[in-house]
N, C-alpha and C. Protein backbone atom coordinates (compact mmCIF):
# COMPACT_ATOMS: atom_id res chain seq x y z
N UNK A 1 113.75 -3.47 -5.48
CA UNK A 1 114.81 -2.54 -5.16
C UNK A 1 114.19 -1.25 -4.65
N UNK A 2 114.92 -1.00 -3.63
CA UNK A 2 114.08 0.47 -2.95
C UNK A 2 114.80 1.84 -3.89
N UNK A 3 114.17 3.01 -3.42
CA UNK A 3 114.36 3.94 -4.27
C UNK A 3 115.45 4.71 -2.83
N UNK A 4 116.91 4.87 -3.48
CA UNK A 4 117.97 5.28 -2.65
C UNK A 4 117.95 7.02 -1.87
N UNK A 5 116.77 7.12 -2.93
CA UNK A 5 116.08 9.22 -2.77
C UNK A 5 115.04 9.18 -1.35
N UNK A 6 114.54 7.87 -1.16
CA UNK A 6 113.47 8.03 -0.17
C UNK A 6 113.76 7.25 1.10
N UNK A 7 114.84 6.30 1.09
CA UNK A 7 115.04 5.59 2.40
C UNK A 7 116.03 6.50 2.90
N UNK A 8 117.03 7.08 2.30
CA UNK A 8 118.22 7.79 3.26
C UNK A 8 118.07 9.37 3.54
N UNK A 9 116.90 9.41 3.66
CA UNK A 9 116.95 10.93 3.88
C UNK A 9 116.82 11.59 5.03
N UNK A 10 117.93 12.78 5.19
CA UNK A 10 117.81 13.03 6.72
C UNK A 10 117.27 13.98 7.12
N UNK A 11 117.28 13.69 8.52
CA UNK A 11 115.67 15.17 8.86
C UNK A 11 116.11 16.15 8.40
N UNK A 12 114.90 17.12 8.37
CA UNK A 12 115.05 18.76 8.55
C UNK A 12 113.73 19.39 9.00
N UNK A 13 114.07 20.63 9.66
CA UNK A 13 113.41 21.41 9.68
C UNK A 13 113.06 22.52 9.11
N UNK A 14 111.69 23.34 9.30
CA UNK A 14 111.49 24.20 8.50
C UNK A 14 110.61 25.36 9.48
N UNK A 15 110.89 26.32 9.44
CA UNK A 15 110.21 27.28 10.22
C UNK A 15 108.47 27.23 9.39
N UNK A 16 107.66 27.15 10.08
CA UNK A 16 106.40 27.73 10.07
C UNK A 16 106.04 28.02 8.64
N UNK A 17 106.45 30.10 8.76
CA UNK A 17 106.06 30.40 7.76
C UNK A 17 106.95 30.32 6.52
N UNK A 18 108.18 29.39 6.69
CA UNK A 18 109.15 29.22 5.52
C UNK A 18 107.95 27.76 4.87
N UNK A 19 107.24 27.10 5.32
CA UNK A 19 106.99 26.04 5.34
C UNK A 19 105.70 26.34 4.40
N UNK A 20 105.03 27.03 4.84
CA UNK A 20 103.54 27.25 3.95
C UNK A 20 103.86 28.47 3.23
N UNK A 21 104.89 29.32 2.97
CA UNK A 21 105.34 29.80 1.55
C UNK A 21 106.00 28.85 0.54
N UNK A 22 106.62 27.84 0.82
CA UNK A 22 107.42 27.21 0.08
C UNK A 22 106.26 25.95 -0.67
N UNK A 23 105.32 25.78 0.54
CA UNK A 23 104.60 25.09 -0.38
C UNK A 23 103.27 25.56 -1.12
N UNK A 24 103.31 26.58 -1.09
CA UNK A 24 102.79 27.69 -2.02
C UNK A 24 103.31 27.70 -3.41
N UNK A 25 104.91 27.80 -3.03
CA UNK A 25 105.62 28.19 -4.61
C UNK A 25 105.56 26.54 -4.75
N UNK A 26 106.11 25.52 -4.64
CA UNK A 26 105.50 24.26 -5.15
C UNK A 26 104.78 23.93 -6.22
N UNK A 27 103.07 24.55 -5.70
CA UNK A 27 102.23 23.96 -6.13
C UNK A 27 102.34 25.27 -7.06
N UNK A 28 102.62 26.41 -7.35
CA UNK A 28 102.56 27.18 -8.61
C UNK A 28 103.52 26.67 -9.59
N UNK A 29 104.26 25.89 -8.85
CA UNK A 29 105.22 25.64 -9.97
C UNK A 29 104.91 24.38 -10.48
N UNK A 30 104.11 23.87 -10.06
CA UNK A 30 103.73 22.12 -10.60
C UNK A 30 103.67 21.89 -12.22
N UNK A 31 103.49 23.37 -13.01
CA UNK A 31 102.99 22.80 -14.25
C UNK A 31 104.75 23.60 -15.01
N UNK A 32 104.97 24.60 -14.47
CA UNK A 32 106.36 24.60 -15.08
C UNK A 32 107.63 23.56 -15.07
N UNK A 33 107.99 22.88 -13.32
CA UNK A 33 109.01 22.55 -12.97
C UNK A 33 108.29 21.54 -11.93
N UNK A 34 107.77 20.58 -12.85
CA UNK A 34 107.27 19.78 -12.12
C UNK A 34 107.89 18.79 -10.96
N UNK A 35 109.50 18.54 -11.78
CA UNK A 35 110.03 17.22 -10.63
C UNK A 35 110.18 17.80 -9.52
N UNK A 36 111.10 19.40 -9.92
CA UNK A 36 111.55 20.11 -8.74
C UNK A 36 110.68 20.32 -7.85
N UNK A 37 109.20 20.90 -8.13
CA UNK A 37 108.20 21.18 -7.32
C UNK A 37 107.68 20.66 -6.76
N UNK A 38 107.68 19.08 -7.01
CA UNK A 38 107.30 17.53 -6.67
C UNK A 38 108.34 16.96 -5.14
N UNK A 39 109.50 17.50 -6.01
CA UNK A 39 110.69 17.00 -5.22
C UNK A 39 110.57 17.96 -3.53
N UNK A 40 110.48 19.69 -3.80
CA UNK A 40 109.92 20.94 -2.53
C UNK A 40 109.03 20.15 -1.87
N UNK A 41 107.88 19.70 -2.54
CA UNK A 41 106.91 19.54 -2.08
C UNK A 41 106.73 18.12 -0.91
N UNK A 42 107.66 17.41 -1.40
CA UNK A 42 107.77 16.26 -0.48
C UNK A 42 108.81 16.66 0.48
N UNK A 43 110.17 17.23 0.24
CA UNK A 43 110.46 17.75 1.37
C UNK A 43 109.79 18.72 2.39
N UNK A 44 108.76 19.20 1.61
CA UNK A 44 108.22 20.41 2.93
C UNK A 44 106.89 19.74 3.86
N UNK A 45 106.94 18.15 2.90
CA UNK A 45 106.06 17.40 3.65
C UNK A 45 106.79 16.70 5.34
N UNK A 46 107.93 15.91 4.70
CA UNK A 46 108.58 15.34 5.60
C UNK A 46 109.06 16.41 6.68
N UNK A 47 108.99 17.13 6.53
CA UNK A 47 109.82 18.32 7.71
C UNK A 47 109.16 18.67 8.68
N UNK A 48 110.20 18.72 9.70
CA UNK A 48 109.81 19.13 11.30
C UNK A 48 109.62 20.49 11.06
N UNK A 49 108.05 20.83 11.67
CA UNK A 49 108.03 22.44 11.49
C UNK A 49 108.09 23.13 13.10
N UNK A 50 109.04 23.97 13.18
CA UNK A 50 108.94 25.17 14.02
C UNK A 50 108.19 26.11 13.94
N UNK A 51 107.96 26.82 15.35
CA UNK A 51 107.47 28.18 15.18
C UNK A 51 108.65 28.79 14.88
N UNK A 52 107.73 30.20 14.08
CA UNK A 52 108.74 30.80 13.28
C UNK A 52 109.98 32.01 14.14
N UNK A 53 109.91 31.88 15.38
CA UNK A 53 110.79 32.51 16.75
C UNK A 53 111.83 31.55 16.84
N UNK A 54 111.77 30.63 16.79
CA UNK A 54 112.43 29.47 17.02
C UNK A 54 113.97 29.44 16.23
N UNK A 55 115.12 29.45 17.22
CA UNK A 55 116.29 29.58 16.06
C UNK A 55 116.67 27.89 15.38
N UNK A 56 117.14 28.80 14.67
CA UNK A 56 117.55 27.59 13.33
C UNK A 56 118.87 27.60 13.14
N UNK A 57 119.63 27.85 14.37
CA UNK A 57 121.30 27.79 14.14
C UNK A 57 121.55 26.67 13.81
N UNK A 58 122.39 26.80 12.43
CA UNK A 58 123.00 25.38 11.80
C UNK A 58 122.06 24.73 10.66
N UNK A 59 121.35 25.42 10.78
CA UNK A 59 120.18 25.03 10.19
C UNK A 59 119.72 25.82 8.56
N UNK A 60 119.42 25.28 7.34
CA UNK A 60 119.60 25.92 6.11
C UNK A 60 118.67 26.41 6.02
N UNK A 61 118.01 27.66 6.39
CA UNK A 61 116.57 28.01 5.82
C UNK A 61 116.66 29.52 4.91
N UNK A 62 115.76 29.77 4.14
CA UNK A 62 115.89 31.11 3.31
C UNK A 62 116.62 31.95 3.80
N UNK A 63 117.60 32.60 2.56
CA UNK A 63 118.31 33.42 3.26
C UNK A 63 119.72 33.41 3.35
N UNK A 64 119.66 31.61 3.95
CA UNK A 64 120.78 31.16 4.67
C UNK A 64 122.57 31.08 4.08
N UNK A 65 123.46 31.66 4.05
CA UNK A 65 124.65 31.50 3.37
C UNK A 65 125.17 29.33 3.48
N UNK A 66 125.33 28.81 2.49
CA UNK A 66 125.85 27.02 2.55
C UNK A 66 127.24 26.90 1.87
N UNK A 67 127.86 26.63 2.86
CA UNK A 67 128.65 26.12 2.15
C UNK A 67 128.11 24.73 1.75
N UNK A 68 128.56 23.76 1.05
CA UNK A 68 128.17 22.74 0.51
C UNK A 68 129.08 21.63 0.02
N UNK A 69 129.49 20.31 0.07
CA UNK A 69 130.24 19.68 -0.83
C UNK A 69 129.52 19.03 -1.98
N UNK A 70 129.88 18.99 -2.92
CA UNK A 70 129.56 17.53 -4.44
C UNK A 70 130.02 16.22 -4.20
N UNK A 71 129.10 15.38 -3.40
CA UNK A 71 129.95 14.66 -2.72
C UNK A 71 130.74 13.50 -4.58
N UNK A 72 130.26 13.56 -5.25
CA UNK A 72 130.81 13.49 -6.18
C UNK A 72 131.80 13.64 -7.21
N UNK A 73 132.02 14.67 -6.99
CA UNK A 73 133.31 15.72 -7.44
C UNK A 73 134.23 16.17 -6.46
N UNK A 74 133.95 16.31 -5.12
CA UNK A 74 134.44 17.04 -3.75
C UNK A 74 134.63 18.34 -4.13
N UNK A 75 133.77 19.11 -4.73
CA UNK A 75 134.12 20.65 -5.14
C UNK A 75 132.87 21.12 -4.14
N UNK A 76 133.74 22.16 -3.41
CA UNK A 76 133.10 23.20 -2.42
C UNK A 76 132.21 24.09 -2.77
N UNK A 77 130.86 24.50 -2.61
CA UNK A 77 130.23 25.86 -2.96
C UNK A 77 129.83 26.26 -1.91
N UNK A 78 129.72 27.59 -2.28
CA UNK A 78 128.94 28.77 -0.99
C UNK A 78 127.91 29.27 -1.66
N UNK A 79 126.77 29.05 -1.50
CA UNK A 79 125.44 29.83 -2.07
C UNK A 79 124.79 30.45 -0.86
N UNK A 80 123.97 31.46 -1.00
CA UNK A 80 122.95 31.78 -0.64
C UNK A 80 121.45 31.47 -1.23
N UNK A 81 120.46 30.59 0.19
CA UNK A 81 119.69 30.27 -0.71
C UNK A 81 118.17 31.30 -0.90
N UNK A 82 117.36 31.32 -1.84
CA UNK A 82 116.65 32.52 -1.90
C UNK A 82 115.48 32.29 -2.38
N UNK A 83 114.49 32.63 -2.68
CA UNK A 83 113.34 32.84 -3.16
C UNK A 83 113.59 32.72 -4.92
N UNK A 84 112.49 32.23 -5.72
CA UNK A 84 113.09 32.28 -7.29
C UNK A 84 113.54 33.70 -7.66
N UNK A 85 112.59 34.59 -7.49
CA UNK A 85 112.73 36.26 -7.77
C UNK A 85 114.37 37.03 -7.30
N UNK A 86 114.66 36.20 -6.42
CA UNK A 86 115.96 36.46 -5.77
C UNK A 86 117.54 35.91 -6.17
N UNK A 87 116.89 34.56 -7.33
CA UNK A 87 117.86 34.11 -7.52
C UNK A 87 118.86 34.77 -8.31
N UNK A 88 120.37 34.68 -8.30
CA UNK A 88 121.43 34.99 -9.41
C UNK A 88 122.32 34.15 -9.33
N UNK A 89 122.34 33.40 -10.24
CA UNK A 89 123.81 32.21 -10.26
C UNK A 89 125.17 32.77 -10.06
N UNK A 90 124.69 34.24 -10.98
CA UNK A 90 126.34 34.72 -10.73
C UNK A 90 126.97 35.30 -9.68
N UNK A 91 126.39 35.37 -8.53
CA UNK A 91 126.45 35.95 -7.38
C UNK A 91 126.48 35.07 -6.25
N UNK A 92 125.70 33.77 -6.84
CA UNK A 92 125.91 32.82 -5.59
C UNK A 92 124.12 32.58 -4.78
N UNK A 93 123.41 33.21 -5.84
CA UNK A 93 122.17 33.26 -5.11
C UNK A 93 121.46 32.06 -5.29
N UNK A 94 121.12 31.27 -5.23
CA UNK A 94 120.39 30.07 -5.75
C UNK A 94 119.24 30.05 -5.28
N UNK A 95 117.72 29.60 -6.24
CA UNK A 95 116.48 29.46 -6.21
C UNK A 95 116.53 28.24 -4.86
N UNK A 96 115.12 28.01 -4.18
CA UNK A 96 115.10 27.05 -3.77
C UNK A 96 114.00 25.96 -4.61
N UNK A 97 113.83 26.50 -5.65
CA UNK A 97 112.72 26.11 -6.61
C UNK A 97 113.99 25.32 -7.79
N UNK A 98 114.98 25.05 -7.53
CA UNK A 98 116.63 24.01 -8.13
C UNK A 98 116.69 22.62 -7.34
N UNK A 99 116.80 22.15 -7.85
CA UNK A 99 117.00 20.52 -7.76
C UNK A 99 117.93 20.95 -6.05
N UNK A 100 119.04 21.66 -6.36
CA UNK A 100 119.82 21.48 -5.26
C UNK A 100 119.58 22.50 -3.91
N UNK A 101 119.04 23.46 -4.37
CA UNK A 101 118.26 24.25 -3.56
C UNK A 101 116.87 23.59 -2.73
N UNK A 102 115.98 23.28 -3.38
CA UNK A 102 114.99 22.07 -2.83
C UNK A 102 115.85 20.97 -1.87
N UNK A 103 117.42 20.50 -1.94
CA UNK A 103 117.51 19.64 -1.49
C UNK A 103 118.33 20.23 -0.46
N UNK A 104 118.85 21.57 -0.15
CA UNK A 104 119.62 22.07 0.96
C UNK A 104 118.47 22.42 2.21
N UNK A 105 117.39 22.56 1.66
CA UNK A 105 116.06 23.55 3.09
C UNK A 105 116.34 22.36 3.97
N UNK A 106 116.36 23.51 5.11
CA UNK A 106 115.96 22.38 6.47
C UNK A 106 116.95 21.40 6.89
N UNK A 107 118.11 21.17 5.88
CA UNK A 107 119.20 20.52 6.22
C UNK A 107 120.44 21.32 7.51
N UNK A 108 120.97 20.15 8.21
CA UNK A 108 122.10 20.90 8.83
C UNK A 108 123.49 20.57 8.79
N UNK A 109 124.44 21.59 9.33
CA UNK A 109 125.99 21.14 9.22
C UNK A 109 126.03 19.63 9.20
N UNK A 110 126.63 19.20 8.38
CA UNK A 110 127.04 17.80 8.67
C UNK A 110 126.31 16.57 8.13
N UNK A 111 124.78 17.18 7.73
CA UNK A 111 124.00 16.51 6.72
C UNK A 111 124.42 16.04 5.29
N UNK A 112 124.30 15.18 4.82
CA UNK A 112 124.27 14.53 3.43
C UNK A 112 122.98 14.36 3.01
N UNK A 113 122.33 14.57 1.25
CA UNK A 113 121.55 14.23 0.73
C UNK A 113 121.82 13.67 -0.39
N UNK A 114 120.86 12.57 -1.03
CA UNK A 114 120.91 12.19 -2.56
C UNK A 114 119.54 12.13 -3.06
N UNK A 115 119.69 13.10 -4.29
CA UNK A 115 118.21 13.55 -5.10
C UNK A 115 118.92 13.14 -6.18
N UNK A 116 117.49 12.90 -7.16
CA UNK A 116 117.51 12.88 -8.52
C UNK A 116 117.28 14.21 -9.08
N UNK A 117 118.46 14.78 -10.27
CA UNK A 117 117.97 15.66 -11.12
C UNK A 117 116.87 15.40 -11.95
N UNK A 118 116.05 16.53 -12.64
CA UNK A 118 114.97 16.25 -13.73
C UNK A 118 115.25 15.37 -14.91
N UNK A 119 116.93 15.30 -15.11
CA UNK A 119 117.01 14.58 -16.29
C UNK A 119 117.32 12.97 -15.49
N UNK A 120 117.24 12.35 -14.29
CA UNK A 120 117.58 11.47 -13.62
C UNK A 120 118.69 11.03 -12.79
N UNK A 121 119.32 11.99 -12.92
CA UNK A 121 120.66 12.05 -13.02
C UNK A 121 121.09 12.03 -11.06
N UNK A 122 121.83 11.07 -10.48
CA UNK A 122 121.77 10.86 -8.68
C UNK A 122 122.58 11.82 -8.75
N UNK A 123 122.55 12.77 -7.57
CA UNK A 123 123.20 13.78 -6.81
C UNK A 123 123.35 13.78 -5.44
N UNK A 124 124.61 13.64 -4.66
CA UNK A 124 124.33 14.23 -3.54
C UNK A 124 125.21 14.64 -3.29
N UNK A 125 125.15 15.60 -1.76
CA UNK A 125 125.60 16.62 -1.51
C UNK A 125 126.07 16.29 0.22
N UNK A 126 126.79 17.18 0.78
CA UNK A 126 126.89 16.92 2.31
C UNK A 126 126.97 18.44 2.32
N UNK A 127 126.35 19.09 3.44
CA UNK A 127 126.33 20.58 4.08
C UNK A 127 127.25 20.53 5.44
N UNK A 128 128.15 21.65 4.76
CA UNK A 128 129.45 21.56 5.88
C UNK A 128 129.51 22.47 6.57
N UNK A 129 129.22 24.05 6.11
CA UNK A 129 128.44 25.07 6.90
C UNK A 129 127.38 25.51 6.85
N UNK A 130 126.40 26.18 7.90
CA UNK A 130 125.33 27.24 7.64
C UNK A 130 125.92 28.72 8.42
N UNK A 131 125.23 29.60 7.74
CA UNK A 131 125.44 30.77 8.35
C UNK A 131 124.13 31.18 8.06
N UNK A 132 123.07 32.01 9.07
CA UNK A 132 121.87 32.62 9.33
C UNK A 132 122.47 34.02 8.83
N UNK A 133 121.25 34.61 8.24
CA UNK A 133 121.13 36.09 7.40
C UNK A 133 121.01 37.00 8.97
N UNK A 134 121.74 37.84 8.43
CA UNK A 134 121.81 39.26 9.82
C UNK A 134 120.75 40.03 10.04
């Protein structure tokens, strides 16, 4: 049986220097938040990298305002996604160092993903808007 996290996954891109910061925080995080950092880390493998001039309209990268669906629940969110230091749940800020944050980078309008949470648990998601930071 194949693993449903690694055959259906759809591209993304990643700017440059979003690409070798992110896998920076990764590998610092390997001994705290290992799946998640495991999980960054293979997405920032698979990803088409741009130069960092290069626009990313539609495109989820730091920063970026998502709307989002649960394709599970069909409940809508809008996050902004951010750096850990940046994060606030209550505001809408979300780490990209989160199961679901790791799984929005580099995604675009109209994309679907399915990740495993740390406790195993299948998730996925479809991205219905992006909006780029001003």
């Amino acid at each position: 049986m194949t693993n449903p996290t690694r055959t259906q996954l759809p591209p993304i891109t990643l700017r440059q220097a979003d690409s070798q910061r992110l896998a920076q925080l990764a590998e610092a995080a390997a001994e705290t938040a290992p799946a998640t950092a495991e999980f960054l880390a293979d997405e920032i493998e698979r990803a088409t990298v741009v130069p960092d001039m290069a626009p990313l309209a539609g495109i989820v990268g730091m920063e970026s305002e998502v709307t989002f669906r649960d394709d599970a629940t069909g409940l809508q969110k809008q996050v902004t996604l951010v750096y850990p230091k940046s994060a606030d749940i209550e505001v809408g800020r979300i780490s990209v160092l989160t199961p679901i944050g790791a799984a929005l980078i580099g995604l675009s309008a109209g994309q679907a993903i399915s990740f495993a949470t740390p406790s195993g648990e299948l998730k996925s998601l479809t991205v219905l808007e992006v909006r780029q930071p001003n």
